[in-house]
Protein backbone atom coordinates (compact mmCIF):
# COMPACT_ATOMS: atom_id res chain seq x y z
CA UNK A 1 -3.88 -7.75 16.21
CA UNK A 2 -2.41 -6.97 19.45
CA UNK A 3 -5.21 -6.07 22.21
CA UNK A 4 -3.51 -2.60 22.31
CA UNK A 5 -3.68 -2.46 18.42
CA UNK A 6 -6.28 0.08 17.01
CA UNK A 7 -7.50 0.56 13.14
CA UNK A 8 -7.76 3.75 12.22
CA UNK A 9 -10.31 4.97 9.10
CA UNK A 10 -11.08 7.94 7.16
CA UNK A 11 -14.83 8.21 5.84
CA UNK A 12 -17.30 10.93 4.66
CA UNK A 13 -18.47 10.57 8.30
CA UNK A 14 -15.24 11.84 9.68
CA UNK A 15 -12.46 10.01 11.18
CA UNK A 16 -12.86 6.62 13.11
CA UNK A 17 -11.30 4.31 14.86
CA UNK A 18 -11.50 0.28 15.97
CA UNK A 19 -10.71 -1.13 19.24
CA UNK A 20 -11.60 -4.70 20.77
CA UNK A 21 -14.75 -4.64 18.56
CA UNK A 22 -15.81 -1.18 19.55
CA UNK A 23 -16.07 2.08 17.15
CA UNK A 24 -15.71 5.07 17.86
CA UNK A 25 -15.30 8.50 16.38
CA UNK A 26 -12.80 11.20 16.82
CA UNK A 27 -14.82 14.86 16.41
CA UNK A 28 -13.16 18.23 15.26
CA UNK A 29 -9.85 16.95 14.05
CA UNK A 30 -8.09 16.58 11.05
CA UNK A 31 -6.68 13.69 9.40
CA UNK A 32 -3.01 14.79 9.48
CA UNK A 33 -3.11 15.95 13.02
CA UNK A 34 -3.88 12.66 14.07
CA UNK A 35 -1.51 10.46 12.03
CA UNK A 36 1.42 12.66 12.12
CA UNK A 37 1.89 11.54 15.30
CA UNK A 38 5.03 9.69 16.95
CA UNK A 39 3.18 8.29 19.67
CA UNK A 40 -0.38 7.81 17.45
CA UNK A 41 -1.29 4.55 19.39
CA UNK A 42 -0.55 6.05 23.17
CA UNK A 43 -3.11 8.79 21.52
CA UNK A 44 -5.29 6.93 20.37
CA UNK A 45 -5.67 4.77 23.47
CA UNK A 46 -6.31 7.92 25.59
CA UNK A 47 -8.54 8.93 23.56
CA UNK A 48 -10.72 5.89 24.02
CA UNK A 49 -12.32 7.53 26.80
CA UNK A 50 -13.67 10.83 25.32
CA UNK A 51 -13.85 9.92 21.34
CA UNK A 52 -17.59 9.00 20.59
CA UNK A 53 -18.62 5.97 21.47
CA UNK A 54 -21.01 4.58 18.07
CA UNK A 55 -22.55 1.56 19.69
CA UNK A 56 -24.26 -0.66 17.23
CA UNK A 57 -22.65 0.18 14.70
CA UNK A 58 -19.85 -1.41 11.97
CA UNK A 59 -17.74 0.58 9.58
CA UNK A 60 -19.12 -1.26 6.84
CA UNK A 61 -22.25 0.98 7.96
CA UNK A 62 -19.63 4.08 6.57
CA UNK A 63 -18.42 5.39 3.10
CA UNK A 64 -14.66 4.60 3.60
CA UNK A 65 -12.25 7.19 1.89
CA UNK A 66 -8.39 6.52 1.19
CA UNK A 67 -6.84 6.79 4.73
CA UNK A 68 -4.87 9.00 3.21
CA UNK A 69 -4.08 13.51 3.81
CA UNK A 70 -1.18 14.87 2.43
CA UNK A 71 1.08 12.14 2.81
CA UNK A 72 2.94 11.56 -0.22
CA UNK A 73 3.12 7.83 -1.83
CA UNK A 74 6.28 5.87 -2.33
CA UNK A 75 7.47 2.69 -3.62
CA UNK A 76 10.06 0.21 -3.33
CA UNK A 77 10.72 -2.04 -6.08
CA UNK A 78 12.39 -5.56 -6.34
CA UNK A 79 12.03 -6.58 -2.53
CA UNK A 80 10.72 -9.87 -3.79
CA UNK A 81 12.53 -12.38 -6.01
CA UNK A 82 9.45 -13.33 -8.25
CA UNK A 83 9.14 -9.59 -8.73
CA UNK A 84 13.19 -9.50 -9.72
CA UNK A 85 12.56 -12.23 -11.99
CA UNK A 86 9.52 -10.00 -13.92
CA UNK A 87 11.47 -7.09 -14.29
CA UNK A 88 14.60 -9.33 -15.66
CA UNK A 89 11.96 -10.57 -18.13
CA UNK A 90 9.68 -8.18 -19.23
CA UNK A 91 13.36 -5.92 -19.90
CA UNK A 92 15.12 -7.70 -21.41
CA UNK A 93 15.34 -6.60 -24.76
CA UNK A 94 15.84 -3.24 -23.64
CA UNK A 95 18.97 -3.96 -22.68
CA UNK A 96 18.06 -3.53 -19.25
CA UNK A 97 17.75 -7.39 -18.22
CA UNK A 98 20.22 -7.45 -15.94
CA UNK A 99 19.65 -4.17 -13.86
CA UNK A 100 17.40 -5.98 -11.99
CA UNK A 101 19.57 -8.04 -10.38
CA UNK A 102 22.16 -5.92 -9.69
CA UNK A 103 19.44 -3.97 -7.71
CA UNK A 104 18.23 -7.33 -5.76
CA UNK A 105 21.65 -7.87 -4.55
CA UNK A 106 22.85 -4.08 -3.94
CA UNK A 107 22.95 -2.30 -0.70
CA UNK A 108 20.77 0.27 -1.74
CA UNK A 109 17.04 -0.12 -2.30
CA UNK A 110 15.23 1.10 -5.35
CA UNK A 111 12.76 3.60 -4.24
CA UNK A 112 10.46 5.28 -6.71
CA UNK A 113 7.90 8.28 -5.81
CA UNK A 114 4.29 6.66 -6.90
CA UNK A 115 1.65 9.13 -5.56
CA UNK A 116 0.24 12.06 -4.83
CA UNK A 117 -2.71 12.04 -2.43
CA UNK A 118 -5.36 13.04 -5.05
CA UNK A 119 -4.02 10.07 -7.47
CA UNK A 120 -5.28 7.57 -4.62
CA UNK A 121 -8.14 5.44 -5.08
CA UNK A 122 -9.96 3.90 -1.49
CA UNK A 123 -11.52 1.19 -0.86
CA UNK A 124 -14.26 -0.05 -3.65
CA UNK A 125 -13.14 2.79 -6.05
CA UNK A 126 -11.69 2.64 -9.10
CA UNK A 127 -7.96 2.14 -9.97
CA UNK A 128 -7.07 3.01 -13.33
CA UNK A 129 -5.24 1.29 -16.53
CA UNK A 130 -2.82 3.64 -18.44
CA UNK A 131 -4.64 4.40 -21.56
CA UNK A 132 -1.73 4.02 -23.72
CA UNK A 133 -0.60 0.53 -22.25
CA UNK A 134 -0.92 -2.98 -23.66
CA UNK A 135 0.31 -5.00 -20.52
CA UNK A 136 -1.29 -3.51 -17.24
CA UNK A 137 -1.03 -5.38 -13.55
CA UNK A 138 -1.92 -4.55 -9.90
CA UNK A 139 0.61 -5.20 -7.76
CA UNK A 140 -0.46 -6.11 -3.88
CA UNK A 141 1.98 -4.67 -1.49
CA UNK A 142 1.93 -4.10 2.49
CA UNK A 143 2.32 0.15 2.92
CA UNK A 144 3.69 1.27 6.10
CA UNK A 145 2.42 4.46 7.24
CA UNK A 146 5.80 7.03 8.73
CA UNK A 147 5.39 9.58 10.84
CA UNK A 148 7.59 13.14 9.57
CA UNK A 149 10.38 11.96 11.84
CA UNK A 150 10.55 8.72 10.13
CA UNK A 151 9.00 6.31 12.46
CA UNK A 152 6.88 3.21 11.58
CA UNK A 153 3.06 3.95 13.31
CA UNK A 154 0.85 1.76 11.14
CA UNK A 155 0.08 -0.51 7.99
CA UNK A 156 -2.14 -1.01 5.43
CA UNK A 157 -2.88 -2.40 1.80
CA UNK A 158 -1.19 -1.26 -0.78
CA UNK A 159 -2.14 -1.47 -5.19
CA UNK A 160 1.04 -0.40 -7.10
CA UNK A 161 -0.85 -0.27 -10.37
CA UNK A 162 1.71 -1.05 -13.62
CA UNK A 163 2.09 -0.54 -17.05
CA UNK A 164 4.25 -3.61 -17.43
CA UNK A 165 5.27 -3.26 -21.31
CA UNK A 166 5.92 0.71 -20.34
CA UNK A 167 8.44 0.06 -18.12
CA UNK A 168 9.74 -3.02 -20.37
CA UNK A 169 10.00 -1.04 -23.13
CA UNK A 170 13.17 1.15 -21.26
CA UNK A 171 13.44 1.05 -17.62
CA UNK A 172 14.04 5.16 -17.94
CA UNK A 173 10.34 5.08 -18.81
CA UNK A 174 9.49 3.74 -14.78
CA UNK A 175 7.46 6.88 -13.37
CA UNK A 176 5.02 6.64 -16.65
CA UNK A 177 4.79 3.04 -16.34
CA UNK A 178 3.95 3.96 -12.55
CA UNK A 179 2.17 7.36 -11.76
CA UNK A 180 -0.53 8.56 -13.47
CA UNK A 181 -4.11 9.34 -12.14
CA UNK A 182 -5.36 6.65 -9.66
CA UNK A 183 -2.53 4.58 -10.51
CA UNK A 184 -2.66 3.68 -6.96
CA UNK A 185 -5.15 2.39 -4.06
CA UNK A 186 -4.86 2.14 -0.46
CA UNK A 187 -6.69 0.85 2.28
CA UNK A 188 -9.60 -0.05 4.10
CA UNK A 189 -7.88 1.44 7.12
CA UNK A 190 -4.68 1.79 9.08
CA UNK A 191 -3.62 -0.39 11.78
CA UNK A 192 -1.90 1.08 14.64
CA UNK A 193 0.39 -0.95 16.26
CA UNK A 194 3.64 -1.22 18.02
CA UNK A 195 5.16 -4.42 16.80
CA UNK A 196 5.40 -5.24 13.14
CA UNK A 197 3.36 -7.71 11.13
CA UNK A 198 5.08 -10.56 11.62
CA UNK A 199 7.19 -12.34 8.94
CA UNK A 200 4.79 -15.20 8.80
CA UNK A 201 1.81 -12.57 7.45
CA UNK A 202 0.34 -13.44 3.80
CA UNK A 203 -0.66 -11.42 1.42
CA UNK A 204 -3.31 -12.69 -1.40
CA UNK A 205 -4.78 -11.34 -4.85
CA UNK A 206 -7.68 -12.19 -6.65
CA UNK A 207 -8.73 -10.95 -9.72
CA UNK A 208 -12.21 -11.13 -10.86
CA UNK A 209 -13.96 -10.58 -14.29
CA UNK A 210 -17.46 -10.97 -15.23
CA UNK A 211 -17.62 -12.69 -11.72
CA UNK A 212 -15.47 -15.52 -12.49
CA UNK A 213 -11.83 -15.42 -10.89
CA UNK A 214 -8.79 -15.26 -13.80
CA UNK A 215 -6.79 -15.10 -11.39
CA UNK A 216 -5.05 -15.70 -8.10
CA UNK A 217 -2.10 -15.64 -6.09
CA UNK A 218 -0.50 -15.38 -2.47
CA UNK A 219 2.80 -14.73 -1.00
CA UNK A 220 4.44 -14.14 2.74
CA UNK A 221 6.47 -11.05 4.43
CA UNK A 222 9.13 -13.67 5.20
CA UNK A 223 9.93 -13.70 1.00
CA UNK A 224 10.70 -10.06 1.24
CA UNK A 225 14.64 -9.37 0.91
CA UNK A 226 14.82 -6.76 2.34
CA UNK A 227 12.97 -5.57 5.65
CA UNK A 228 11.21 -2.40 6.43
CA UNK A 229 13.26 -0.55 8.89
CA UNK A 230 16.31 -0.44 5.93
CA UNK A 231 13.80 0.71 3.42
CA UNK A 232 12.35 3.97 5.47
CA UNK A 233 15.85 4.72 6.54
CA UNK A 234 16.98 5.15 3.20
CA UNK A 235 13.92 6.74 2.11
CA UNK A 236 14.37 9.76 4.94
CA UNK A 237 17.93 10.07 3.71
CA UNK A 238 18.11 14.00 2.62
CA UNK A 239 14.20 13.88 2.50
CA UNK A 240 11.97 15.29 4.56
CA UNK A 241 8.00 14.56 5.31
CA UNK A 242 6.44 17.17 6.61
CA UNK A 243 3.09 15.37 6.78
CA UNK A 244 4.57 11.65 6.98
CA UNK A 245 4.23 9.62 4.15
CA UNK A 246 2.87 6.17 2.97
CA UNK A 247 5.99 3.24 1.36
CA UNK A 248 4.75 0.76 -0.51
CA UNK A 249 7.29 -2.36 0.21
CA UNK A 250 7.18 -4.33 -3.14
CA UNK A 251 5.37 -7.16 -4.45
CA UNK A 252 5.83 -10.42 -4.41
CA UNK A 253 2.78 -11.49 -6.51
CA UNK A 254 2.80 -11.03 -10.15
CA UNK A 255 0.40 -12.89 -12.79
CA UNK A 256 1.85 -14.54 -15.73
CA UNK A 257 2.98 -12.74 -18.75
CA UNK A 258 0.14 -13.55 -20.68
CA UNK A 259 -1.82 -11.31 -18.52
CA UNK A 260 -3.63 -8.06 -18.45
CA UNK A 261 -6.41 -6.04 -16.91
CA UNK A 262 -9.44 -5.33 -18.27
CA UNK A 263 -11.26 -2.81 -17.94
CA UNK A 264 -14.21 -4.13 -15.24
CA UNK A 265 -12.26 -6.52 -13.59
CA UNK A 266 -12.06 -6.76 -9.64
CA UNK A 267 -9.21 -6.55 -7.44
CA UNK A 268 -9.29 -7.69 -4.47
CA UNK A 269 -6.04 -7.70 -1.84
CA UNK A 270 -6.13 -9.29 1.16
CA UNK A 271 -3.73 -9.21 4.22
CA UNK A 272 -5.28 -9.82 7.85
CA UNK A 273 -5.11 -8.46 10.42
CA UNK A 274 -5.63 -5.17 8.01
CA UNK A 275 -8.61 -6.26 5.78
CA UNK A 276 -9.60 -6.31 2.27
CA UNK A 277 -9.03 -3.61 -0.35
């Protein structure tokens, strides 16, 4: 992070935030009053003198909650090549094999609502696989926080959870294969920043069962096609966001074909300088 970077988190303690190593702790606010903000980080810093200091203490020490108010969830799709070439694949004999790349080369994005804020899983909760699904995925994905006049004032993880052979079966069938109760998970906090994550940033997934890893798998901003600033212009076209909202910018990490959750099995996303989720 920048030194003027902060992250921000939202726990059963009330909110927090992170800065050069110290925590403190914002008292009598709400969680949209703070992150609605156009000039969050400018707050934040002033309020580094009269927030509550919590010396000796982590936020590990703290029950982290989604970082998340009312802020609806949205998604971009096909940013990434590899994720173009798994949507080619798994619809293919729907018919649909080639809208995929049609949409990887367009002008316009493909933007999909995913959440509401009561779908959203934290950090260390559970996501959920679609009951009626045979082929189920995470998908890791950098979420931008926007402010209700459509600016950029933080980051964090993002878990696009998928019903793969859902959305194979007909592409028309997307927002099943895609929303449904704790379809999604963000976190462990926000980071506040000015500048964007820069292009060289990684993202990595690893997927645990019974303790053993079945899987893994990394990829870098810099593969993403399209960048951030297009995507959260076209998703404030005709929209408004009265309390902000959260874009997921696509994945660029998917497992083979041959696999699918269980239930049990550990996900674990990683992009620094954010965290784990």
């Amino acid at each position: 992070m920048t030194p003027d970077s902060m992250k921000l988190y939202s726990t059963e303690e009330g909110v927090l935030f992170e800065r050069g190593g110290s925590l403190l702790q914002i008292e009598n606010v709400s969680w949209d009053a703070i992150v609605t903000r156009d000039d969050l980080l400018e707050h934040l810093l002033r309020l580094t003198g009269t927030a509550r200091a919590l010396p000796n203490r982590n936020i590990t020490d703290f029950h982290l909650k989604a970082p998340i108010g009312n802020q609806e969830v949205w998604a971009a799709g096909v940013t990434y090549f590899r994720s173009r070439n798994a949507r080619m694949e798994e619809s293919k004999s729907a018919g649909g094999g080639d809208f995929y790349d049609r949409v990887y080369n367009a002008e316009r994005p493909e933007l999909f609502f995913k959440s509401t804020p009561h779908r959203v899983a934290g950090p260390g909760g559970k996501v959920a696989i679609r009951s009626d699904a045979k082929w189920s995925v995470p998908e890791p994905e950098l979420a931008v926080l926007i402010s209700p006049k459509g600016k950029v004032i933080g980051c964090t993880i993002g878990n696009d959870m998928s019903s793969r052979d859902i959305e194979g079966d007909n592409p028309l069938y997307l927002p099943q294969a895609k929303v449904y109760d704790r379809s999604c998970s963000l976190g462990p906090g926000i980071v506040v920043t000015e500048a964007p994550l820069p292009s060289s940033t990684e993202i990595s997934l690893q997927i645990h069962r019974s303790a053993r890893q079945v899987f893994a798998g990394s990829t870098s901003l810099s593969s993403m096609k399209r960048d951030v600033k297009t995507l959260v212009d076209y998703l404030y076209r005709d929209n408004c966001f009265p309390s902000g909202c959260f874009l997921l910018t696509g994945t660029g990490i998917v497992p083979p074909d041959s696999f699918t959750l269980q239930h049990g099995d550990e996900i674990r996303i990683t992009i620094q300088p954010i965290g784990t989720l």
